[in-house]
N, C-alpha and C. Protein backbone atom coordinates (compact mmCIF):
# COMPACT_ATOMS: atom_id res chain seq x y z
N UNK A 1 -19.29 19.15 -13.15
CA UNK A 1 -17.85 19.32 -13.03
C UNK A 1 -17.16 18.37 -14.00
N UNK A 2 -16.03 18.39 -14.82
CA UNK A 2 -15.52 18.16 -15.63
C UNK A 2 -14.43 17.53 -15.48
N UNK A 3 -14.43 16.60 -15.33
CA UNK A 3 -12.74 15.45 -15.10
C UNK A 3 -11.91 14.65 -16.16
N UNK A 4 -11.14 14.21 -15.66
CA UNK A 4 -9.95 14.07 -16.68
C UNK A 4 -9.65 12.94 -15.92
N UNK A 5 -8.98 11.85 -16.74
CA UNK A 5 -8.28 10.34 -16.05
C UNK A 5 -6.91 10.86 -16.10
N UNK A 6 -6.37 10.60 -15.65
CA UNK A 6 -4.72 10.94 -15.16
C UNK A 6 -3.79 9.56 -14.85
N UNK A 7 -2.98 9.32 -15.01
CA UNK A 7 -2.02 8.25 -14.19
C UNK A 7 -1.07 8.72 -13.67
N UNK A 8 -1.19 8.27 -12.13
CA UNK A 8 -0.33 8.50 -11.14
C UNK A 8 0.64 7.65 -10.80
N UNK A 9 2.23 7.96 -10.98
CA UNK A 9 3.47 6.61 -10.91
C UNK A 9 3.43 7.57 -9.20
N UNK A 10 4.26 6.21 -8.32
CA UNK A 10 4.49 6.84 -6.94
C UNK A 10 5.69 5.47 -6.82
N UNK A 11 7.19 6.55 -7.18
CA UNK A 11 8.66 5.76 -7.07
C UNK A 11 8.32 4.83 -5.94
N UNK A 12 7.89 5.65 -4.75
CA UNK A 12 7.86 5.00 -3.24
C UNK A 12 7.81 3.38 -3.60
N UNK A 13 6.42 3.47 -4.17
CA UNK A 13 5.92 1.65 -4.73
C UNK A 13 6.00 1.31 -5.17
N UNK A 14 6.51 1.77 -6.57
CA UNK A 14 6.84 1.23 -7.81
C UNK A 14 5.27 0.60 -8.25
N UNK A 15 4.59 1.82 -8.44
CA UNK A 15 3.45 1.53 -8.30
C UNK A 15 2.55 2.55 -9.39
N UNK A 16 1.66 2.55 -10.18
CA UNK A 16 0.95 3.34 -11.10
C UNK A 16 -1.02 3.14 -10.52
N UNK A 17 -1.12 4.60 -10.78
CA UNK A 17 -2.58 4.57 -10.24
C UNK A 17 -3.16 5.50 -11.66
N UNK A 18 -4.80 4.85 -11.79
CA UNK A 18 -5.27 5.54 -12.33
C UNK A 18 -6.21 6.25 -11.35
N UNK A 19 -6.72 7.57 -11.73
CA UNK A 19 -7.20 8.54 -11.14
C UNK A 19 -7.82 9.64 -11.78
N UNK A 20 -9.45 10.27 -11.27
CA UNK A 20 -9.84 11.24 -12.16
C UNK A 20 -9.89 11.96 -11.60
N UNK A 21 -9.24 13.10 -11.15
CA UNK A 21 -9.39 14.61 -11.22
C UNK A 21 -9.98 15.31 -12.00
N UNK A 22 -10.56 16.57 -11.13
CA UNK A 22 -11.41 17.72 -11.68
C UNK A 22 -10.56 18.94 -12.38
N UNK A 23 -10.99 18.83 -13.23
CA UNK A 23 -10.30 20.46 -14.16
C UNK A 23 -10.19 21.43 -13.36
N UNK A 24 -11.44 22.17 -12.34
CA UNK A 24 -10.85 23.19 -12.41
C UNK A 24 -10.65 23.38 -10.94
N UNK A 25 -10.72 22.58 -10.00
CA UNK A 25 -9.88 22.56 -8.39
C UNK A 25 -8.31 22.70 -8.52
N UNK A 26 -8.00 23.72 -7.67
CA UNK A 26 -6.59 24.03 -7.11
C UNK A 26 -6.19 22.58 -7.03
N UNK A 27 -4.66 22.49 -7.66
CA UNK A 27 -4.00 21.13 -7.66
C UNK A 27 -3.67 21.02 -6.15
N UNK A 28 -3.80 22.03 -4.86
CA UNK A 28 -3.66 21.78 -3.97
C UNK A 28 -4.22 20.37 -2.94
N UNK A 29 -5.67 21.09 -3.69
CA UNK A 29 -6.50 19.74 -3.05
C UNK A 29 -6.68 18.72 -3.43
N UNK A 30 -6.69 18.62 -4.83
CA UNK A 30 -6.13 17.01 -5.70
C UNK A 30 -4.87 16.54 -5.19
N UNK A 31 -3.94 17.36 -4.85
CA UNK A 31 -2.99 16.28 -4.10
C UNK A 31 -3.22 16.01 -2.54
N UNK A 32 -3.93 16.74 -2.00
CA UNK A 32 -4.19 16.19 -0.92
C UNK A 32 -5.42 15.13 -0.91
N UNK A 33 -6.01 14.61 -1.56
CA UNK A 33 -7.14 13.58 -2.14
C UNK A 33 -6.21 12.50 -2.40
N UNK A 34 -5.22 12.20 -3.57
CA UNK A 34 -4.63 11.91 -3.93
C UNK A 34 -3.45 11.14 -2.74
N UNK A 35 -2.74 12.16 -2.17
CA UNK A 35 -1.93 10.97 -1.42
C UNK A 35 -2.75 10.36 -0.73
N UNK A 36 -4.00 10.91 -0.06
CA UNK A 36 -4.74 10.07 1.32
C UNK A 36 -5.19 8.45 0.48
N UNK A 37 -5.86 9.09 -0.93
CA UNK A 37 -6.19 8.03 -1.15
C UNK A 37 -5.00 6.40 -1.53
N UNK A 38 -3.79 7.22 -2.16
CA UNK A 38 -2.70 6.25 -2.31
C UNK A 38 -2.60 5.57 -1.31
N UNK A 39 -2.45 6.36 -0.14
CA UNK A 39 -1.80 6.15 1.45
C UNK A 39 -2.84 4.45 1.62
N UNK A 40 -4.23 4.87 1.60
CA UNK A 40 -4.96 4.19 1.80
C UNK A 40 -5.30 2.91 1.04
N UNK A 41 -4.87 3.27 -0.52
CA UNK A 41 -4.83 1.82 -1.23
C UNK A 41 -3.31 0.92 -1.10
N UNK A 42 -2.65 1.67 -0.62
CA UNK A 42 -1.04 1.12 -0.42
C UNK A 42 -0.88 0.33 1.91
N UNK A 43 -2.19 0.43 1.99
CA UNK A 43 -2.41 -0.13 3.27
C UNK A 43 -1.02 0.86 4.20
N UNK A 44 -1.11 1.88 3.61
CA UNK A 44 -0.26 3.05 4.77
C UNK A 44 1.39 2.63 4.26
N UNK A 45 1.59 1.70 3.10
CA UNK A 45 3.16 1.49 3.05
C UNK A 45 3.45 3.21 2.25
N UNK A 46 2.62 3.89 1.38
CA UNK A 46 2.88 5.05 1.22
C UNK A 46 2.30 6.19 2.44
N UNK A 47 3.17 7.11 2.42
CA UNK A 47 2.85 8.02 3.75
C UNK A 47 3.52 9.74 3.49
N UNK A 48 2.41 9.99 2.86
CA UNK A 48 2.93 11.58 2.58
C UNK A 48 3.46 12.57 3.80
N UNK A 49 4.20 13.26 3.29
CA UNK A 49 4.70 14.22 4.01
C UNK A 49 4.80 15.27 3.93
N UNK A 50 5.54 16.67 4.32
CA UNK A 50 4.93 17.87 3.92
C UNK A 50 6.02 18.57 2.42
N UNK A 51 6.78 17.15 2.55
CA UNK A 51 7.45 17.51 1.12
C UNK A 51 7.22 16.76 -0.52
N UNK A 52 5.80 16.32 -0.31
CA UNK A 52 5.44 15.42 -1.39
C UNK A 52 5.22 16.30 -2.68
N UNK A 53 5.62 16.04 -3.76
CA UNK A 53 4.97 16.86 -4.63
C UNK A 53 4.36 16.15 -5.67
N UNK A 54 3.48 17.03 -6.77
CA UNK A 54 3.03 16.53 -7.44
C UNK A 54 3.64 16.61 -8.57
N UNK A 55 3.92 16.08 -9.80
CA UNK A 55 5.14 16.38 -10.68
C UNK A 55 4.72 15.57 -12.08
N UNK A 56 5.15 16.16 -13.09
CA UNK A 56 4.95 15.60 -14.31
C UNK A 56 5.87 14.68 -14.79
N UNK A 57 5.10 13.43 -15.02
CA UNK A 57 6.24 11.99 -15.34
C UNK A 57 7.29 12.27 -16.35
N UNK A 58 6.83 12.72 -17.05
CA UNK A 58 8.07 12.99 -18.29
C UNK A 58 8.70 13.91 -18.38
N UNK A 59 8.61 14.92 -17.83
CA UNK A 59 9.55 16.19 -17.39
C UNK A 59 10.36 16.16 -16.27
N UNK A 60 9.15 15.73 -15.16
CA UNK A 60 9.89 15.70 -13.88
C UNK A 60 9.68 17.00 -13.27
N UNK A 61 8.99 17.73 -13.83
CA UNK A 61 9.04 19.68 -13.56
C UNK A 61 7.78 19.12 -12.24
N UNK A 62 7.86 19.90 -11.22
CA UNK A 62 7.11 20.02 -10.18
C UNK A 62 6.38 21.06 -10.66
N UNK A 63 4.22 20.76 -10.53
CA UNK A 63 3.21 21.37 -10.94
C UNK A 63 3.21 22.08 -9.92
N UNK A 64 2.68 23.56 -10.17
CA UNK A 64 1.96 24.48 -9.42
C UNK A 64 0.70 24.39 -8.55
N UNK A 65 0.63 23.79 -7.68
CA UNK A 65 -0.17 23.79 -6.81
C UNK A 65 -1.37 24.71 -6.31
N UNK A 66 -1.01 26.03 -6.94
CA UNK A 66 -1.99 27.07 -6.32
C UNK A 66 -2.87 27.39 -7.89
N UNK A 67 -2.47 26.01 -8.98
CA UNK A 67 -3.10 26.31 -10.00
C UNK A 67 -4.36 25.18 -10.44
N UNK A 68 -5.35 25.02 -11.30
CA UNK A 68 -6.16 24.00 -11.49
C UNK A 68 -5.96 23.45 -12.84
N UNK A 69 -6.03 22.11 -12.58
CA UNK A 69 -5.78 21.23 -13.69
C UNK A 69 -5.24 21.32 -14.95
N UNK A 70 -6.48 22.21 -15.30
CA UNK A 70 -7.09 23.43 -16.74
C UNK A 70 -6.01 23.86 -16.72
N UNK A 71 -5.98 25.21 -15.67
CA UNK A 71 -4.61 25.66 -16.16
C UNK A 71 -2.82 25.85 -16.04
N UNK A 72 -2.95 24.36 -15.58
CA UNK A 72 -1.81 23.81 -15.66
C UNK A 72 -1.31 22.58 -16.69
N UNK A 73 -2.58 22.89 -17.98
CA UNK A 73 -2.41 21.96 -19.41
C UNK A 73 -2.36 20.47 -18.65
N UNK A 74 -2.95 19.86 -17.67
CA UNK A 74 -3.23 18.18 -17.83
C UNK A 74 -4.43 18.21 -19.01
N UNK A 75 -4.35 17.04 -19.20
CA UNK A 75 -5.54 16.91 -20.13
C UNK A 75 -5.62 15.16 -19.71
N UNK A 76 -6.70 14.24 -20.46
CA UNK A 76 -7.04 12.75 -20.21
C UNK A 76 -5.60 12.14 -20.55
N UNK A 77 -5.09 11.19 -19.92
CA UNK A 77 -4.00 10.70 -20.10
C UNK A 77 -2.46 11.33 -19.98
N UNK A 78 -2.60 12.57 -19.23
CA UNK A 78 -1.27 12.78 -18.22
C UNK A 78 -1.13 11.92 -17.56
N UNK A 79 0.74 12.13 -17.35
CA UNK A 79 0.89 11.04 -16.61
C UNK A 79 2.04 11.98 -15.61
N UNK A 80 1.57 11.68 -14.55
CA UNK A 80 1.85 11.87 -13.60
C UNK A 80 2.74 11.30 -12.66
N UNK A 81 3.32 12.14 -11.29
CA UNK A 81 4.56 11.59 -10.68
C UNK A 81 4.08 12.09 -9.10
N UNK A 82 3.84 11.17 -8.49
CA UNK A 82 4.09 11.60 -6.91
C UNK A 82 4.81 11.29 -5.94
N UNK A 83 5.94 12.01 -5.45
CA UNK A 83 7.48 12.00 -5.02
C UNK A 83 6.87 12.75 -3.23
């Protein structure tokens, strides 16, 4: 399986994570990986909800979720937004 490093900003903490995601898993389940694991390195001060999204840092455009990595053009060094 084929991964990509990503950086994840999360406003909540004012906080940046690096992170490797898989190319070609539904971004569904990378964000659900993703907040648990924030949740968990942020000792629970981050706490997702059912309106978290996953979002591109420099656009700000909220990613498609029912799409994978691949084909939603991340590549190594996206940078990322989780709101």
């Amino acid at each position: 399986m084929d991964k990509i490093l990503v950086e994840v900003f999360v406003p909540a903490l004012a906080r940046t994570y690096d992170a490797y995601i898989p190319l070609t898993t539904k971004l569904y389940k990378v964000e659900t990986l993703l907040t648990g694991a924030i949740a968990e390195l942020s000792n629970g001060y981050f706490a997702p909800t059912r309106e978290t999204v996953l979002c591109e840092r420099t656009t700000g455009s909220v990613l498609d979720i029912g799409m994978s990595a691949q084909e939603s053009g991340l590549h190594h060094g996206s940078r990322l937004m989780l709101i």
